[in-house]
C-alpha atoms as a PDB file:
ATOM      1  CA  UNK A   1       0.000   0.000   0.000  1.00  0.00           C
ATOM      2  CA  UNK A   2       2.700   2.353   1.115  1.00  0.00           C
ATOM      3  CA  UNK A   3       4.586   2.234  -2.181  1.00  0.00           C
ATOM      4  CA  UNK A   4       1.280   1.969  -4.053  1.00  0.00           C
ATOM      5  CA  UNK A   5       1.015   5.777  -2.815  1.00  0.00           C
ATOM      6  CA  UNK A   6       4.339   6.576  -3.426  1.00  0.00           C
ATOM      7  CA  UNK A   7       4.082   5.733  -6.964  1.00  0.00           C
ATOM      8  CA  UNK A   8       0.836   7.636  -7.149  1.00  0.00           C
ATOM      9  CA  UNK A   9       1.890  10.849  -5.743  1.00  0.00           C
ATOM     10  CA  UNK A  10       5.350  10.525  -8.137  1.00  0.00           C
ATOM     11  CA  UNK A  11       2.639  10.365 -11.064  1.00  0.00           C
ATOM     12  CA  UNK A  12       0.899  13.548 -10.076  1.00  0.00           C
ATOM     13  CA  UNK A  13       4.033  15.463  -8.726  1.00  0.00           C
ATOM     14  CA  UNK A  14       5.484  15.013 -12.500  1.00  0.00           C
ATOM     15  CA  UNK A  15       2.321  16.024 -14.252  1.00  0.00           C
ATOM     16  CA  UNK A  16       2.000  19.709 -14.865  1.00  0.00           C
ATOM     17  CA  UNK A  17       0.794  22.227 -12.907  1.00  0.00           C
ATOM     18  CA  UNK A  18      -3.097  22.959 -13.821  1.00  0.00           C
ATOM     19  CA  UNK A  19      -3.837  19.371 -15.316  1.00  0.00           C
ATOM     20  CA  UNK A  20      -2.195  16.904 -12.676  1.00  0.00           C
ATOM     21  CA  UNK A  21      -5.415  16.179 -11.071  1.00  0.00           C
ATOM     22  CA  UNK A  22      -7.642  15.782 -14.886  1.00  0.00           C
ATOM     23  CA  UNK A  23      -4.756  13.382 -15.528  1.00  0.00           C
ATOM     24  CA  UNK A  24      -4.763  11.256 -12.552  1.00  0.00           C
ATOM     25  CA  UNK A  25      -8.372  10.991 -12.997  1.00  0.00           C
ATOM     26  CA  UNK A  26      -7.624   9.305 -16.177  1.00  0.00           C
ATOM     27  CA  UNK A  27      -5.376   7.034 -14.977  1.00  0.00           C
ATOM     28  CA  UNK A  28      -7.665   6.272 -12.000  1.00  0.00           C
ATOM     29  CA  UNK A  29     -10.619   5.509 -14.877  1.00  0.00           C
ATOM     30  CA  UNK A  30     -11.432   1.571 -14.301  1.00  0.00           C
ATOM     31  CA  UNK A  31      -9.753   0.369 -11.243  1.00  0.00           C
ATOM     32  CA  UNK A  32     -12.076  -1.417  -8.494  1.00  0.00           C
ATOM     33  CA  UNK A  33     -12.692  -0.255  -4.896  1.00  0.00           C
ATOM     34  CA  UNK A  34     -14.587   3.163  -6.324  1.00  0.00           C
ATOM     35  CA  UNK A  35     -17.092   3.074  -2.854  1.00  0.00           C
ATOM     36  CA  UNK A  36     -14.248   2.751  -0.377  1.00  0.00           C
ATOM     37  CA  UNK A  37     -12.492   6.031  -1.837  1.00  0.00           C
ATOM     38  CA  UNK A  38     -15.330   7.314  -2.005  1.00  0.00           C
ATOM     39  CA  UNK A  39     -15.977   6.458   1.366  1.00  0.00           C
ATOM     40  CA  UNK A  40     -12.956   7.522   2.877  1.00  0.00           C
ATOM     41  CA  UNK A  41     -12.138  10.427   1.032  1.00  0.00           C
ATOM     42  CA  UNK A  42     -15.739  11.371   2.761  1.00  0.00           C
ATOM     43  CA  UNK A  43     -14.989  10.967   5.607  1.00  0.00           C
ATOM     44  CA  UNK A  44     -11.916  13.098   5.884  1.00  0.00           C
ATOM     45  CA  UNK A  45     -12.968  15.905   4.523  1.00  0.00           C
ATOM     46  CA  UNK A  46     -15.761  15.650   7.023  1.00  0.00           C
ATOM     47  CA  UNK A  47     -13.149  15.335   9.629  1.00  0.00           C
ATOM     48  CA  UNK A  48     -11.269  18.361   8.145  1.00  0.00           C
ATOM     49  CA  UNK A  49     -14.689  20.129   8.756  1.00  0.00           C
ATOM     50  CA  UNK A  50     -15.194  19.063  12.324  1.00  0.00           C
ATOM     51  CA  UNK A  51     -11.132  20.202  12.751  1.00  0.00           C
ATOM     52  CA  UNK A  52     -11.924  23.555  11.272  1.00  0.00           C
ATOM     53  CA  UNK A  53     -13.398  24.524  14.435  1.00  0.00           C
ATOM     54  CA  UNK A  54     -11.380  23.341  17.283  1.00  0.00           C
ATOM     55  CA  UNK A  55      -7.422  23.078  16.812  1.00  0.00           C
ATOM     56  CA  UNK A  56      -5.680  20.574  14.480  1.00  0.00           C
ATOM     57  CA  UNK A  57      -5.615  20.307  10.351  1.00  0.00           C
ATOM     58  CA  UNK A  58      -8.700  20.924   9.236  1.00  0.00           C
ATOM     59  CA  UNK A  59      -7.487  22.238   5.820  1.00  0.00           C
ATOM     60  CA  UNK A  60      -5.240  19.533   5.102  1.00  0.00           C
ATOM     61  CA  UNK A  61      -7.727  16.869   6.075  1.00  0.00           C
ATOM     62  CA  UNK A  62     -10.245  18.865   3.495  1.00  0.00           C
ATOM     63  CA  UNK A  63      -7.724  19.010   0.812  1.00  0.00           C
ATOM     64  CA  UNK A  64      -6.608  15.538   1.436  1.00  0.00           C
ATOM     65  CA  UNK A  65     -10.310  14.384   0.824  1.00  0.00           C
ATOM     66  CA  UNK A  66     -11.033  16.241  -2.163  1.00  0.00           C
ATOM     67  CA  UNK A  67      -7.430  15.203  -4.119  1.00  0.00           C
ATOM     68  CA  UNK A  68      -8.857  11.329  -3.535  1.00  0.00           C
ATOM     69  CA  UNK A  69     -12.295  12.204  -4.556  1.00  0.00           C
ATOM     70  CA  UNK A  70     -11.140  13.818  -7.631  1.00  0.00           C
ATOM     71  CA  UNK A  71     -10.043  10.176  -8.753  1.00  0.00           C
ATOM     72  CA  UNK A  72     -13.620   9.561  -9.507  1.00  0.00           C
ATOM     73  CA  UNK A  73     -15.035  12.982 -10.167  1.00  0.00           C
ATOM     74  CA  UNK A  74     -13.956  15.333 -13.401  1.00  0.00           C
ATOM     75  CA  UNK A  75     -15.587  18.379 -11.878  1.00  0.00           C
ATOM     76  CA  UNK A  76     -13.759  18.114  -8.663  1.00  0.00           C
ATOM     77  CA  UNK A  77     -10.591  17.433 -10.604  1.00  0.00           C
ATOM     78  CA  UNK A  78     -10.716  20.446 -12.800  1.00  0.00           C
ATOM     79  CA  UNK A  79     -11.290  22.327  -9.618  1.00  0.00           C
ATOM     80  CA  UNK A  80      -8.649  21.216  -7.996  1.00  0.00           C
ATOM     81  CA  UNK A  81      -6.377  22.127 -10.810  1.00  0.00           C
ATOM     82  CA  UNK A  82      -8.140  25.435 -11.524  1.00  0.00           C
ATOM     83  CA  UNK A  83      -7.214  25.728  -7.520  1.00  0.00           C
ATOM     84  CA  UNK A  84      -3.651  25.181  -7.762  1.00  0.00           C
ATOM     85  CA  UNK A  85      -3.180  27.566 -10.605  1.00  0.00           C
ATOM     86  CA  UNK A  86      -5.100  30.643  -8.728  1.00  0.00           C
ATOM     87  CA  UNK A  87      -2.841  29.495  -5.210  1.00  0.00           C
ATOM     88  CA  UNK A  88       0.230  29.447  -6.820  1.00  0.00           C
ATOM     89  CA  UNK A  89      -0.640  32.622  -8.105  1.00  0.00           C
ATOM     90  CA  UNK A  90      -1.590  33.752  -4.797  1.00  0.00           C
ATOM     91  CA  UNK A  91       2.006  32.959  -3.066  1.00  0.00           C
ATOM     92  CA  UNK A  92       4.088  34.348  -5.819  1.00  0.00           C
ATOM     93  CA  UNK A  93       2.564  37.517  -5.384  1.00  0.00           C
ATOM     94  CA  UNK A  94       2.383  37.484  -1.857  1.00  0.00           C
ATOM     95  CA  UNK A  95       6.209  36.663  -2.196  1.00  0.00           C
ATOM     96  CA  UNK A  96       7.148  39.181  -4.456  1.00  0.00           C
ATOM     97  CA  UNK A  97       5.510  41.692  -1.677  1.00  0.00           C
ATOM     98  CA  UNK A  98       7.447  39.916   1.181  1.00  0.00           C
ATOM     99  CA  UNK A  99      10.486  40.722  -1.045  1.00  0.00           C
ATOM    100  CA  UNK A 100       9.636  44.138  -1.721  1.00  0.00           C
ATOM    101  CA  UNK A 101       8.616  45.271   1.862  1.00  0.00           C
ATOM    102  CA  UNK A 102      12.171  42.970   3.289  1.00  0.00           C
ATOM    103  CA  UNK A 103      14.096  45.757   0.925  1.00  0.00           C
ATOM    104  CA  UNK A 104      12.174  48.532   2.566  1.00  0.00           C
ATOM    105  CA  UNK A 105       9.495  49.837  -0.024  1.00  0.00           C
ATOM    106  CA  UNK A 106       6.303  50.371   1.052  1.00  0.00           C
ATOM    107  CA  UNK A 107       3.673  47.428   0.015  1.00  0.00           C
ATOM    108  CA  UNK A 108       1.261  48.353  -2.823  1.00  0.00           C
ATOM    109  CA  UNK A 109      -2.066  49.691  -2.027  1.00  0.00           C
END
């Protein structure tokens, strides 16, 4: 199992940003045991929900839950990839700011 998921998350870490999730969907297309993902990737992202109000990782549980449930959905899979696009987006310019502010200069706005 453990290098099952290694060789999974190799696939999608080598796919390119914006399609890696349409792609692994793909792939996924076929295989058996469709209800227990389904099932478990449930069930964490209702434990991410729980964890979003008391402390512990209530985001990563979410996120967690919706990257295994986009093996069997195309909608949540081209959300997910229209979601990495806009955050990656996000930190770049929130790290060109950092760097701009660090020299000094005043932060846009």
């Amino acid at each position: 199992m453990k290098k099952k998921a290694q060789r999974t998350w190799a696939e999608i870490k080598d796919d390119p940003p914006g399609e890696r999730f349409q792609r692994h969907f793909r792939r996924r297309q076929g295989r058996k045991g469709r209800m227990r993902l389904i099932a478990m990737s449930s069930a964490l992202i209702f434990a991410g929900i729980v964890l979003l109000f008391i402390p512990g990782p209530g985001l990563l549980l979410i996120a967690l839950g919706a990257a295994l449930l986009a093996e069997e959905s195309l909608r949540i899979a081209r959300a997910l990839d229209w979601s990495e696009i806009e955050i990656r987006t996000l930190i770049d310019r929130a790290g060109r700011v950092w760097r701009r502010v660090g020299r000094g200069r005043e932060p846009p706005g």
